[in-house]
C-alpha atoms as a PDB file:
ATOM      1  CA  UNK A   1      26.217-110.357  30.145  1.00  0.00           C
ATOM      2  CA  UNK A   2      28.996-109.758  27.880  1.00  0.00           C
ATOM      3  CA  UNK A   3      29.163-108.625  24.392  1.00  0.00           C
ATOM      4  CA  UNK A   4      30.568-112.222  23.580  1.00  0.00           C
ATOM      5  CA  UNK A   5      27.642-113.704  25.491  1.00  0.00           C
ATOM      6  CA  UNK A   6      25.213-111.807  23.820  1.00  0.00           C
ATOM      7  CA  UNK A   7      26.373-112.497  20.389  1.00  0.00           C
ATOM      8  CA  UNK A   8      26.354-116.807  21.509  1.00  0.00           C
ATOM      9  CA  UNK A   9      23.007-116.521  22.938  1.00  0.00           C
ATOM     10  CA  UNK A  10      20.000-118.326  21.169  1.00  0.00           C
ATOM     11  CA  UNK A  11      16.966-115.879  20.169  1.00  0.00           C
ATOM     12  CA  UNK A  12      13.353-116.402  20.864  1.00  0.00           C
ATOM     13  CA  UNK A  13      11.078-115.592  17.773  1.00  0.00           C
ATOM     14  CA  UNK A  14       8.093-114.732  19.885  1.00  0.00           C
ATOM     15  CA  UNK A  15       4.745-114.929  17.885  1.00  0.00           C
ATOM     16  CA  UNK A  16       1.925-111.787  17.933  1.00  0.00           C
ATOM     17  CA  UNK A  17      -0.961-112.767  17.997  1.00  0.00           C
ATOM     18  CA  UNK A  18      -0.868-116.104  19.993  1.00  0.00           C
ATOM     19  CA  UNK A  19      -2.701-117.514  22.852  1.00  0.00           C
ATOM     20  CA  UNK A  20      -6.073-116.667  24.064  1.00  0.00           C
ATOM     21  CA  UNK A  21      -8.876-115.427  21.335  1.00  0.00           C
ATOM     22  CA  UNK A  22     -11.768-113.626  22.535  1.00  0.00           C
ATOM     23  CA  UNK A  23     -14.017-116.744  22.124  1.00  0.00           C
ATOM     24  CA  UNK A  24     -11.648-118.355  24.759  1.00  0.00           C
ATOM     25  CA  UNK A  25     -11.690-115.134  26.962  1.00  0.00           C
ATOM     26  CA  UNK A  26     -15.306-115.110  26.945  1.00  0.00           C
ATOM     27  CA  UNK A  27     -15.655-118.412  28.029  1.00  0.00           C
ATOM     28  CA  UNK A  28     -13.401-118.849  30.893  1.00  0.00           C
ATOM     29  CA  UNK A  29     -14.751-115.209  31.559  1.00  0.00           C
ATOM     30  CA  UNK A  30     -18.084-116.967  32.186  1.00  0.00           C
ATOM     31  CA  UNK A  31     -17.276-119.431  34.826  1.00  0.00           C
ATOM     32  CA  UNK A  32     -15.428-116.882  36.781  1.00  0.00           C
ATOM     33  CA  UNK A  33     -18.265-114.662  36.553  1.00  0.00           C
ATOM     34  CA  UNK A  34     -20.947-117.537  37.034  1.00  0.00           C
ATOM     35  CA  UNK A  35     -19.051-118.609  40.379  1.00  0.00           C
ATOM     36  CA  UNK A  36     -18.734-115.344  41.862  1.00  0.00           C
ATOM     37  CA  UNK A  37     -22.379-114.949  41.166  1.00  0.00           C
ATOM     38  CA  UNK A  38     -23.983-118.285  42.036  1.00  0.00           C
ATOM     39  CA  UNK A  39     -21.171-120.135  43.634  1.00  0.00           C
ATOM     40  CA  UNK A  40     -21.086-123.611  44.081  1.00  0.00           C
ATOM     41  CA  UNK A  41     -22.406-126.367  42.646  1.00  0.00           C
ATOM     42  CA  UNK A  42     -21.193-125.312  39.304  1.00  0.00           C
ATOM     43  CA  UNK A  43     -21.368-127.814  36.101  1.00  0.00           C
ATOM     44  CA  UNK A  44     -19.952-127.809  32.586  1.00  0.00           C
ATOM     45  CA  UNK A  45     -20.535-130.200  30.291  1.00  0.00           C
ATOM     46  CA  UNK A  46     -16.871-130.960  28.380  1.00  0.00           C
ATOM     47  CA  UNK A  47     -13.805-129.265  29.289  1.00  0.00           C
ATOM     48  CA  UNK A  48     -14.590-125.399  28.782  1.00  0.00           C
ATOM     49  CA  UNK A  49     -11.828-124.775  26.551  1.00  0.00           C
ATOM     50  CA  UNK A  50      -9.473-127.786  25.567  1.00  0.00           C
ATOM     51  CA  UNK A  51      -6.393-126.579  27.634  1.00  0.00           C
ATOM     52  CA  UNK A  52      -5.873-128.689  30.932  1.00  0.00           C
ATOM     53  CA  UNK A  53      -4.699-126.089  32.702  1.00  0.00           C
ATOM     54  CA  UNK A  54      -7.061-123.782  32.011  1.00  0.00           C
ATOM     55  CA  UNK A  55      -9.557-127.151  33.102  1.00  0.00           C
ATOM     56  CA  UNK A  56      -7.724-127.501  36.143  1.00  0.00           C
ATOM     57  CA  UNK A  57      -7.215-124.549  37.704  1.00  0.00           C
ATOM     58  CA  UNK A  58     -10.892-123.743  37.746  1.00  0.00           C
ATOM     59  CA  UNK A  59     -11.743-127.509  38.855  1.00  0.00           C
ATOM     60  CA  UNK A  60      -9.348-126.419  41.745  1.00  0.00           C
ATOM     61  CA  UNK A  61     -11.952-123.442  42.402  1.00  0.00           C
ATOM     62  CA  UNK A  62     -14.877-125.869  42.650  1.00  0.00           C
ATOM     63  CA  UNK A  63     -16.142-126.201  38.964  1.00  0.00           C
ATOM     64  CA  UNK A  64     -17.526-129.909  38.314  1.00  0.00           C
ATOM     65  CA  UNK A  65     -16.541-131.129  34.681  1.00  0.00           C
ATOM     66  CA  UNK A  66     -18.729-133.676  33.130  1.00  0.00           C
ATOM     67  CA  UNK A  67     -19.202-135.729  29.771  1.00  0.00           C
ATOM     68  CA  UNK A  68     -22.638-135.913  29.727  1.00  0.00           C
ATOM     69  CA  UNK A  69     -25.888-133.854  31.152  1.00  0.00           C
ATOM     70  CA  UNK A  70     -26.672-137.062  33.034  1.00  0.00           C
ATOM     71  CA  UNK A  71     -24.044-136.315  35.669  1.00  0.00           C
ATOM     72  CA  UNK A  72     -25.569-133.064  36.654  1.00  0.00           C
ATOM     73  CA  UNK A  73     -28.771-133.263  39.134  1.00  0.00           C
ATOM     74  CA  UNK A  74     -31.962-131.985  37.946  1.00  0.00           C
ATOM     75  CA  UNK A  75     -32.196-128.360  38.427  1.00  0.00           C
ATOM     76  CA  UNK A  76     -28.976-127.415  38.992  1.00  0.00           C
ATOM     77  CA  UNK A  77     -26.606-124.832  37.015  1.00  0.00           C
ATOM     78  CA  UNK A  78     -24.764-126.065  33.955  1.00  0.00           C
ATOM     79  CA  UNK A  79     -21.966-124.185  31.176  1.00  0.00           C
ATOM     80  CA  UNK A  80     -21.822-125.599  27.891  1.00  0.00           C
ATOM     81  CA  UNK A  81     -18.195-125.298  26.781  1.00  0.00           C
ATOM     82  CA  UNK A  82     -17.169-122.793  24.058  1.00  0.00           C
ATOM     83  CA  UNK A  83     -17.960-125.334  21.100  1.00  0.00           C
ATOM     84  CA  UNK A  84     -21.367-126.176  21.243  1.00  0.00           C
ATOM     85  CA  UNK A  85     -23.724-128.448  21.772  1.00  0.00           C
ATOM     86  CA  UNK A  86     -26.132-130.334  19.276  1.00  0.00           C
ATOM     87  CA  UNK A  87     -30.141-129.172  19.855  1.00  0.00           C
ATOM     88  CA  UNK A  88     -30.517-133.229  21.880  1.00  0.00           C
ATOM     89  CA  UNK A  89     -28.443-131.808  24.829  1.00  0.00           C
ATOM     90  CA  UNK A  90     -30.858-128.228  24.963  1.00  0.00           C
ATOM     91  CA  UNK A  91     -33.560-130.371  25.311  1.00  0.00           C
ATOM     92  CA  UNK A  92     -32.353-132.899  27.763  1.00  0.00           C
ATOM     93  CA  UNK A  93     -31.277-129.484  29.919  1.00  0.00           C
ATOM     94  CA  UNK A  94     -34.816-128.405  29.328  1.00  0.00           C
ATOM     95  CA  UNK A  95     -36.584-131.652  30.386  1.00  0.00           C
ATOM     96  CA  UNK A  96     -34.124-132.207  33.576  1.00  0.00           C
ATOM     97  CA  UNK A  97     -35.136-128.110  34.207  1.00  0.00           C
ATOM     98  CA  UNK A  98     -31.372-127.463  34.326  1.00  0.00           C
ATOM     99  CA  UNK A  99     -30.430-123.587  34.665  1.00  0.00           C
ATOM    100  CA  UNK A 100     -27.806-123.274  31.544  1.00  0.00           C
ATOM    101  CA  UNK A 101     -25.662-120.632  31.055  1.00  0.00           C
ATOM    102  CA  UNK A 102     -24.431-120.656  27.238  1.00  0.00           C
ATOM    103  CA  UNK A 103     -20.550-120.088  27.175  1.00  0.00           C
ATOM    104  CA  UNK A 104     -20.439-121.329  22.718  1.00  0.00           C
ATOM    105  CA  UNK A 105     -18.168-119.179  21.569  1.00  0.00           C
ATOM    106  CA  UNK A 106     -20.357-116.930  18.772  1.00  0.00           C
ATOM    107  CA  UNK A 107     -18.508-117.804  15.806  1.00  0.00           C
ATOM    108  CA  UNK A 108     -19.172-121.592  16.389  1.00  0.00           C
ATOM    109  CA  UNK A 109     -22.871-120.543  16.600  1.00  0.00           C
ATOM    110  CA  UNK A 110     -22.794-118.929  13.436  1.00  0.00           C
ATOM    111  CA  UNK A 111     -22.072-122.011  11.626  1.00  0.00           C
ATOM    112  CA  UNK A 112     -24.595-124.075  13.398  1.00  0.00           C
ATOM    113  CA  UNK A 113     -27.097-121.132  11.869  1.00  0.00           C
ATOM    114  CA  UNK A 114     -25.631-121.842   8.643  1.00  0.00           C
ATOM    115  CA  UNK A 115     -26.562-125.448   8.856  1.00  0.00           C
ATOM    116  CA  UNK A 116     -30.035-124.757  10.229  1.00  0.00           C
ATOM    117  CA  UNK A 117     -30.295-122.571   7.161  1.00  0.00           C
ATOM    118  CA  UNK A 118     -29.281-124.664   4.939  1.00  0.00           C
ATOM    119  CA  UNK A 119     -30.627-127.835   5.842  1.00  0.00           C
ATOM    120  CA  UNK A 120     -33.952-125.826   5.896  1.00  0.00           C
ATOM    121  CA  UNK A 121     -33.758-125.043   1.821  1.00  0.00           C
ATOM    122  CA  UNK A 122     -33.167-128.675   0.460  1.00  0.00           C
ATOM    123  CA  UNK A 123     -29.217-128.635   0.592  1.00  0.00           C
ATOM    124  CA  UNK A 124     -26.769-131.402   1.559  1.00  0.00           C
ATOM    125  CA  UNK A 125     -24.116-129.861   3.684  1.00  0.00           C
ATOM    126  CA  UNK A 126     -20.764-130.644   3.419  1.00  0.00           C
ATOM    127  CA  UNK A 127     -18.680-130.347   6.973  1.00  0.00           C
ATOM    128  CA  UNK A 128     -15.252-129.956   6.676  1.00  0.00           C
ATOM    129  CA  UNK A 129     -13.931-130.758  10.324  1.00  0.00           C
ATOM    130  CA  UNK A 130     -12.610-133.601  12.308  1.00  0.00           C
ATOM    131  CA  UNK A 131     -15.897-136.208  13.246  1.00  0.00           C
ATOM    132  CA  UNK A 132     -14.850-136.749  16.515  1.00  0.00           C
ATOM    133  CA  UNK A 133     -14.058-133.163  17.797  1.00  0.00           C
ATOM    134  CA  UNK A 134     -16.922-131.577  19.975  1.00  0.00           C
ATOM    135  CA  UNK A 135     -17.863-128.295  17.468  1.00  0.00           C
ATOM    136  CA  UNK A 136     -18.526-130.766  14.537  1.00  0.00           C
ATOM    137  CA  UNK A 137     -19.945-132.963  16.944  1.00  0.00           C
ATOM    138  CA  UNK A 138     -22.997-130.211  17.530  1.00  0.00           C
ATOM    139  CA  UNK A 139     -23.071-128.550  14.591  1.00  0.00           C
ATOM    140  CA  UNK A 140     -24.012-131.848  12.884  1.00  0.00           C
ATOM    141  CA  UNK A 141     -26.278-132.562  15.214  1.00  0.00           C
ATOM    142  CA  UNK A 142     -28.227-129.357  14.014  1.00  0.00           C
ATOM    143  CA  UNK A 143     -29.462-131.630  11.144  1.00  0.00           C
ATOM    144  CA  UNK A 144     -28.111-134.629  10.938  1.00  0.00           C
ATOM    145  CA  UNK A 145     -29.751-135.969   7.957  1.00  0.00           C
ATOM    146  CA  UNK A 146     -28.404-133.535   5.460  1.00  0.00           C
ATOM    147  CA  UNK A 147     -25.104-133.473   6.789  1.00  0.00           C
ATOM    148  CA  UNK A 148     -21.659-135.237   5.871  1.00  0.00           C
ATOM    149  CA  UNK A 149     -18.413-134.612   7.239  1.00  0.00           C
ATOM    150  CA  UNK A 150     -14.962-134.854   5.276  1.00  0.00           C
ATOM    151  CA  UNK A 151     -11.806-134.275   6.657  1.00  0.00           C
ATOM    152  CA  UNK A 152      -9.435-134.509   3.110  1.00  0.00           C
ATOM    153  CA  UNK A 153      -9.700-133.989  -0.505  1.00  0.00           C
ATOM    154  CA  UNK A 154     -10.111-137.798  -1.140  1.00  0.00           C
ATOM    155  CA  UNK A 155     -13.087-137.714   0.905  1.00  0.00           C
ATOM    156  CA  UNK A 156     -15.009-135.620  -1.571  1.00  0.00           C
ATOM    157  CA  UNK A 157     -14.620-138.484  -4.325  1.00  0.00           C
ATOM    158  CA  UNK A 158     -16.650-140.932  -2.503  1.00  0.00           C
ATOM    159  CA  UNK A 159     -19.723-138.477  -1.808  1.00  0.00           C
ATOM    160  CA  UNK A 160     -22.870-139.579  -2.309  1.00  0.00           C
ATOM    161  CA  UNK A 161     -25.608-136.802  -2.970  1.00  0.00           C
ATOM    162  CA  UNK A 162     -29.364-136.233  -3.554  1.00  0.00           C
ATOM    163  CA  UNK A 163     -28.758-133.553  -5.713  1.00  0.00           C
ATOM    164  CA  UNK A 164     -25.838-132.152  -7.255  1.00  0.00           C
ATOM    165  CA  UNK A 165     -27.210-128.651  -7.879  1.00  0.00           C
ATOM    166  CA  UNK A 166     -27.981-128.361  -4.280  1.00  0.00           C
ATOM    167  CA  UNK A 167     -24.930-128.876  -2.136  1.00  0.00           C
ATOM    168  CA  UNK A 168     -23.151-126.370   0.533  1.00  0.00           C
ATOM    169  CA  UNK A 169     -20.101-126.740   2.863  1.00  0.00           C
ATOM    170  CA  UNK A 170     -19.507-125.334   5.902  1.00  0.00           C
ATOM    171  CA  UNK A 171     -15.943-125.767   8.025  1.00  0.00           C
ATOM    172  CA  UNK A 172     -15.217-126.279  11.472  1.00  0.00           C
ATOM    173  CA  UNK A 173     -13.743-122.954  12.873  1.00  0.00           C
ATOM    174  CA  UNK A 174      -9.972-124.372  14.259  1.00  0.00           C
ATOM    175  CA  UNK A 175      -8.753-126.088  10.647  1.00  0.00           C
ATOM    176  CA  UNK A 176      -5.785-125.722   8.665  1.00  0.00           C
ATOM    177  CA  UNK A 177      -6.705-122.853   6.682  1.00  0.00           C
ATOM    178  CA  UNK A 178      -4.529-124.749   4.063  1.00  0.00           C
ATOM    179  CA  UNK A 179      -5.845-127.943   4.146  1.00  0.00           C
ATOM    180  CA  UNK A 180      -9.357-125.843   4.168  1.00  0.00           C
ATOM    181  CA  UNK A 181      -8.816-124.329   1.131  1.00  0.00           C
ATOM    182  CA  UNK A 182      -7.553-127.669  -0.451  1.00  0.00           C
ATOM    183  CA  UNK A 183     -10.687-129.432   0.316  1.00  0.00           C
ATOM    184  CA  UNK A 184     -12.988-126.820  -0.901  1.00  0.00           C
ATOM    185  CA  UNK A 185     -10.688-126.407  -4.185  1.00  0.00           C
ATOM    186  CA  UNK A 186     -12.167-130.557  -4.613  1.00  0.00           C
ATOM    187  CA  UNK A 187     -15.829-129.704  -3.452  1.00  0.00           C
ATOM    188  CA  UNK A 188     -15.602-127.168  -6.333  1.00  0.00           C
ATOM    189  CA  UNK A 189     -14.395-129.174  -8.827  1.00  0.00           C
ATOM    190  CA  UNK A 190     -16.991-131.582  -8.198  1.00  0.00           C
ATOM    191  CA  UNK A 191     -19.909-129.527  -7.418  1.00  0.00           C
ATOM    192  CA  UNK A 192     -19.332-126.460  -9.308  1.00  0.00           C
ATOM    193  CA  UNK A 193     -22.351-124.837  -8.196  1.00  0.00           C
ATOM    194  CA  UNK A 194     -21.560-125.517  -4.557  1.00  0.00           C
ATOM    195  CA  UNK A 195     -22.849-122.613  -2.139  1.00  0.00           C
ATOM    196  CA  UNK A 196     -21.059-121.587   0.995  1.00  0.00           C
ATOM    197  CA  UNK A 197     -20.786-119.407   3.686  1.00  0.00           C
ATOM    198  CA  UNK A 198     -20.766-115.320   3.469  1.00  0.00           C
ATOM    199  CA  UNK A 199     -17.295-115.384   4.788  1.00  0.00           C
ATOM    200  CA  UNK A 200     -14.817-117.759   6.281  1.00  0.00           C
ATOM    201  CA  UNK A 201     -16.053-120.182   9.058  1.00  0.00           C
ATOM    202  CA  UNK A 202     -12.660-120.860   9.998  1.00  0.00           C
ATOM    203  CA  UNK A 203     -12.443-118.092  12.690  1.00  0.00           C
ATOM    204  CA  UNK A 204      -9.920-115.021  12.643  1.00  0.00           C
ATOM    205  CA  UNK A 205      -7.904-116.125  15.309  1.00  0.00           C
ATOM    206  CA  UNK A 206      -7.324-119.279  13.948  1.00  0.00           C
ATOM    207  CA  UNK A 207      -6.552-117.138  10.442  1.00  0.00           C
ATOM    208  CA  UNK A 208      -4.034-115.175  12.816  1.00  0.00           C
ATOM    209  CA  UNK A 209      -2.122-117.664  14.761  1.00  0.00           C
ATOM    210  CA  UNK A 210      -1.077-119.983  11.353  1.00  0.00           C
ATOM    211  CA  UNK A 211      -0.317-116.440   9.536  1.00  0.00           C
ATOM    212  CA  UNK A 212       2.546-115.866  12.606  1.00  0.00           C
ATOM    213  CA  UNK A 213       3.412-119.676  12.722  1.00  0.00           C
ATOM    214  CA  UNK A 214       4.479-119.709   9.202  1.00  0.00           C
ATOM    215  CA  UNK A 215       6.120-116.680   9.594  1.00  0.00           C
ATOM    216  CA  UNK A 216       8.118-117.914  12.617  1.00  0.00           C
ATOM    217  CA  UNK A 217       8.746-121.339  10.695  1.00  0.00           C
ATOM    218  CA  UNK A 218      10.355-119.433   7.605  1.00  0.00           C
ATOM    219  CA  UNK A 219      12.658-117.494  10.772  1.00  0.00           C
ATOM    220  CA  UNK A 220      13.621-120.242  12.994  1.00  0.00           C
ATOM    221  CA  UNK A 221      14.302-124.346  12.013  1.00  0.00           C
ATOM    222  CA  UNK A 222      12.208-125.168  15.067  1.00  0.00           C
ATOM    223  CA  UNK A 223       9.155-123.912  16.645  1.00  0.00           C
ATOM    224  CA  UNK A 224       7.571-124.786  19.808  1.00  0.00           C
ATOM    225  CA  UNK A 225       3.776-124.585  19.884  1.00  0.00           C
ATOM    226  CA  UNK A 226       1.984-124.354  23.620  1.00  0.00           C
ATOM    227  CA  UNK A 227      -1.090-126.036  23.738  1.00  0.00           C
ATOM    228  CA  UNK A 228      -3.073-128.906  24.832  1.00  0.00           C
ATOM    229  CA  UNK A 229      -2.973-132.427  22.892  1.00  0.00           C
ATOM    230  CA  UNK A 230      -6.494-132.282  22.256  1.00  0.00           C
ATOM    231  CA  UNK A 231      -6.973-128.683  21.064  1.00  0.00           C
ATOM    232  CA  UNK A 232      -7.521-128.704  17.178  1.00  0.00           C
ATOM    233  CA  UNK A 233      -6.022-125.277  16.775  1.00  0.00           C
ATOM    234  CA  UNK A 234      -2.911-125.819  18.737  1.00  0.00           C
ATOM    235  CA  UNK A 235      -2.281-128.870  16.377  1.00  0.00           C
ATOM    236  CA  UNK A 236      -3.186-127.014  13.043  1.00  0.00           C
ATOM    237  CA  UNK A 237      -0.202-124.476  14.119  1.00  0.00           C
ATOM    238  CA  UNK A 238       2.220-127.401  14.212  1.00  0.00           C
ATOM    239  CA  UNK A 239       1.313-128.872  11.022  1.00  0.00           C
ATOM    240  CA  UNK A 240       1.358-125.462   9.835  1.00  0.00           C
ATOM    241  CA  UNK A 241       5.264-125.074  11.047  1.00  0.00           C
ATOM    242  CA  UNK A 242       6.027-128.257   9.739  1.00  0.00           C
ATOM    243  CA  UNK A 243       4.626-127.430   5.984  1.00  0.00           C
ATOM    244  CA  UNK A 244       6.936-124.679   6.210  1.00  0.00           C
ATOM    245  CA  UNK A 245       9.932-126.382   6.539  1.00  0.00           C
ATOM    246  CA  UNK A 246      10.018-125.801  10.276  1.00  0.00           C
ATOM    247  CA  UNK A 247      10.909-128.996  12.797  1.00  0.00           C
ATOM    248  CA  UNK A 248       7.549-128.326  15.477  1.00  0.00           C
ATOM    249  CA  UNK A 249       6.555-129.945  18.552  1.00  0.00           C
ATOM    250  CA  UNK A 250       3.350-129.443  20.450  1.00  0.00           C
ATOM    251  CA  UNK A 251       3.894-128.711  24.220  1.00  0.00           C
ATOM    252  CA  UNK A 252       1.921-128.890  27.810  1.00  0.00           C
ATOM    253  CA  UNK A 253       4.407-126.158  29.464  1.00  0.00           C
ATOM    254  CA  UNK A 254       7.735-125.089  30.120  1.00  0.00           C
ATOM    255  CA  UNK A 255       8.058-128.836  31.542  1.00  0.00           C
ATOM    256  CA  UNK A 256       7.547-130.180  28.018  1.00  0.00           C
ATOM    257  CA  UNK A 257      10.856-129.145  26.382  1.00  0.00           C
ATOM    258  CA  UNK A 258      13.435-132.026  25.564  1.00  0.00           C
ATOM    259  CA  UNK A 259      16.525-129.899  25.692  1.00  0.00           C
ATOM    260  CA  UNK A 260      17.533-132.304  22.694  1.00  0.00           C
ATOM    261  CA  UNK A 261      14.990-130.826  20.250  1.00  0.00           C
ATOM    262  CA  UNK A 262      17.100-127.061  20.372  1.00  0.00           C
ATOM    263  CA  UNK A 263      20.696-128.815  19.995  1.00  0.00           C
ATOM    264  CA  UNK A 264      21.958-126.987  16.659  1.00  0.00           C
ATOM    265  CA  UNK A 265      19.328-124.622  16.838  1.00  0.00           C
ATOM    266  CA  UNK A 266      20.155-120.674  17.653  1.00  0.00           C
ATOM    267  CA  UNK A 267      16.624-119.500  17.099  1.00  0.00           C
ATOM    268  CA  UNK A 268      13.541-120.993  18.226  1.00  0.00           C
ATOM    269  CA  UNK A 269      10.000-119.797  17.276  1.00  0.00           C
ATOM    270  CA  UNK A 270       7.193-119.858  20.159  1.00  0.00           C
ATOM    271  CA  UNK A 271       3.438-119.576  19.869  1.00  0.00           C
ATOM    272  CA  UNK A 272       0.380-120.438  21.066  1.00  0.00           C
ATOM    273  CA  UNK A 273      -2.783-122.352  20.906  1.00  0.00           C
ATOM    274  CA  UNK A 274      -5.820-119.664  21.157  1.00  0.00           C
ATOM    275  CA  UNK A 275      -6.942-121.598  24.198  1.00  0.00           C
ATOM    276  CA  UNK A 276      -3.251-121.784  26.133  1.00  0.00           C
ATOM    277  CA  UNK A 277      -2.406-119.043  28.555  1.00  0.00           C
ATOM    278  CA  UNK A 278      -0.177-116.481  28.409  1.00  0.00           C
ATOM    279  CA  UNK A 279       1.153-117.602  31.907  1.00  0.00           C
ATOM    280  CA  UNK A 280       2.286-120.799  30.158  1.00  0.00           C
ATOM    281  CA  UNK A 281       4.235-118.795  27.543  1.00  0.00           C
ATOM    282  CA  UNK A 282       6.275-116.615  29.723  1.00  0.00           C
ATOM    283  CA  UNK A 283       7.388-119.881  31.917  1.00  0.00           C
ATOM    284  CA  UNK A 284       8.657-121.762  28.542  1.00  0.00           C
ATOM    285  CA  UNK A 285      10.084-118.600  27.855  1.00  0.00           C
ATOM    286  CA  UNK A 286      11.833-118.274  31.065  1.00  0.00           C
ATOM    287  CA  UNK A 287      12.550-122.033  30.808  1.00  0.00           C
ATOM    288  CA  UNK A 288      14.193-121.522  27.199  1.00  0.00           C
ATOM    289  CA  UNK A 289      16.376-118.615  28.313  1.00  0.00           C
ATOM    290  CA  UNK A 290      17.755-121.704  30.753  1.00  0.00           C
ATOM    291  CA  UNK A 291      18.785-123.449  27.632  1.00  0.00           C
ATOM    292  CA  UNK A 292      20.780-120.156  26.451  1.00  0.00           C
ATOM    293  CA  UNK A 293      17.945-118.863  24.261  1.00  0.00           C
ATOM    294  CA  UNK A 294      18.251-115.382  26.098  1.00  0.00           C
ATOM    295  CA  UNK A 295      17.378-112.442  23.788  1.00  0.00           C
ATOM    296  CA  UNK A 296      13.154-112.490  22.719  1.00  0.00           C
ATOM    297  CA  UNK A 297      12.280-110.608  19.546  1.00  0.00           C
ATOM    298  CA  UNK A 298       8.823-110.695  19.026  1.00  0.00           C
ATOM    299  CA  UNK A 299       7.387-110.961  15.669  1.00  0.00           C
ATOM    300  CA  UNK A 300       4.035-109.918  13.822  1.00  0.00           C
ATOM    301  CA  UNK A 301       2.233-106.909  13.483  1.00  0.00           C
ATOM    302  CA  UNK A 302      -1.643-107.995  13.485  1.00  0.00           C
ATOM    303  CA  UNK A 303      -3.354-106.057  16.749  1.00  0.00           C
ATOM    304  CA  UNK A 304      -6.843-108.389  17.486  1.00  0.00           C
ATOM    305  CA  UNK A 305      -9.018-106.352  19.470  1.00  0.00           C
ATOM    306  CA  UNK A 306     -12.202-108.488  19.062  1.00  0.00           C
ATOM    307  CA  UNK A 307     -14.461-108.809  21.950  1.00  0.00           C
ATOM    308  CA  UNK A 308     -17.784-111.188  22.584  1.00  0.00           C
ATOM    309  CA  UNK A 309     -20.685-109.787  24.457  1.00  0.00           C
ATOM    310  CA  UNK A 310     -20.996-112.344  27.998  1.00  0.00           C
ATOM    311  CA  UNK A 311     -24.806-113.925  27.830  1.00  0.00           C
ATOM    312  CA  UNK A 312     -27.640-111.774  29.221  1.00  0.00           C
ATOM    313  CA  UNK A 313     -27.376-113.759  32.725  1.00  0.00           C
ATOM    314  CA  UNK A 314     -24.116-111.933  33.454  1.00  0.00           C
ATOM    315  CA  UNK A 315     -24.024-108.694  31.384  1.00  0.00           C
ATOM    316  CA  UNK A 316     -24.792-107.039  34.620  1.00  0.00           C
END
């Protein structure tokens, strides 16, 4: 390429960290591992991760997905997905005599603890989260009774509690650490005594990927996010782009791009939802260097080197 064509080519802002986290490794780590083992018939209940092509490619390999513990016959082998699953579905596995293998990612189990614990001393629990998303789904199943779920500062207004000197939040572990902080800034103000968590449910790779989004959105006037339309964390990293001023669009793969989106546009920033493989990001890359966005300059400096211990059925 010439000099000329060098200095007319578009730039990638290429986000570190981005993509999988270690909860995410773990899991899909865990149906390779429990196929190679036990082979086929193979359940898990919900999609492992929420990335489809993560979902697909090991449906391809013989993995059955299914909603509900109903679909899977009585004594056979079943993953729960890396979010969770309320106490009812243990106990319907243990009554059907199904052989579970336990793929929750660890930091989702720590805030089910911290509802058990919780809802054990007297306290109403506030969960911060989305109602219908599957890790708020089972950690308020963990004690239903004491818990309430929000999802915005205005929420906190109409709250109804047994005791005002006894209330404690929790979060779901993929939110806007933003939106987060806003709606525990209102729990506060309300409940000034409220209790919470040791340190941050919302999990470091969540922490990580918004830190490099907003970085990228300051850098570039658009921002393409790779994810799934149904992972919470890929969406929190485009609302985090857009807060910053950045124009952000959630995409499937490479195929996703409307060539329209990068018209006036010299730099582009690209990341990753923690559950969207890295696979996925070199194609768009390749796919944007198509477009004339040649030159990649990564950005970001944080080095996660966090690992998850697999579940004693496949440690060895």
């Amino acid at each position: 390429m010439s000099e000329r064509m060098e200095e007319d080519a578009g730039v990638i802002l290429l986000a570190t960290p981005r993509g999988f986290c270690a909860g995410v490794v773990r899991a899909i780590d865990i149906v390779t591992l429990a196929l190679e083992r036990y082979g086929t018939p193979l359940y898990v209940r919900r999609e492992i991760v929420h990335n489809k092509h993560v979902v697909n490619e090991l449906r391809a390999k013989g993995v059955v997905f299914v909603e509900s513990l109903e679909e899977v016959p009585s004594g056979s082998r079943v993953i729960y997905s890396a979010h969770g699953v309320p106490p009812a579905v243990r106990a319907d596995a243990r009554k059907r005599e199904l052989q579970v293998i336990d793929a929750t990612c660890p930091l989702v189990t720590k805030v089910h603890l911290e509802a058990v614990k919780y809802a054990r001393t007297g306290f109403t629990i506030i969960l911060i989260g989305h109602a219908d998303h599957d890790e708020v789904i089972g950690t308020l199943g963990e004690a239903p009774a004491a818990i309430q779920v929000i999802s915005s500062p205005k929420d906190v207004r109409t709250l109804g509690v047994p005791d005002p000197s006894r209330v404690a939040y929790l979060t779901q572990t993929t939110l806007s650490l933003d939106d987060a902080r806003q709606i525990v800034r209102a729990l506060r103000e309300r409940f000034p005594t409220i209790q919470g968590p040791a340190s941050d449910d919302i999990c470091y790779a969540t922490q990580n990927r918004q830190n490099a989004v907003a970085e990228l959105a300051r850098e570039a006037g658009i921002v393409l996010v790779v994810g799934s339309a149904n992972s919470s964390n890929s969406q929190r990293l485009v609302e985090v782009a857009r807060s910053h001023g950045a124009a952000a669009y959630l995409i499937d793969d490479a195929e996703g791009i409307d060539e329209a989106w990068l018209q006036d546009h010299r730099r582009v920033g690209l990341t990753a939802g923690a559950s969207a493989p890295e696979e996925l990001v070199q194609q768009t890359i390749a796919r944007l260097q198509d477009f004339g966005f040649r030159k990649v300059v990564q950005t970001g400096s944080v080095v996660e080197d966090v690992e998850f211990a697999l579940p004693p059925e496949l440690r060895h």
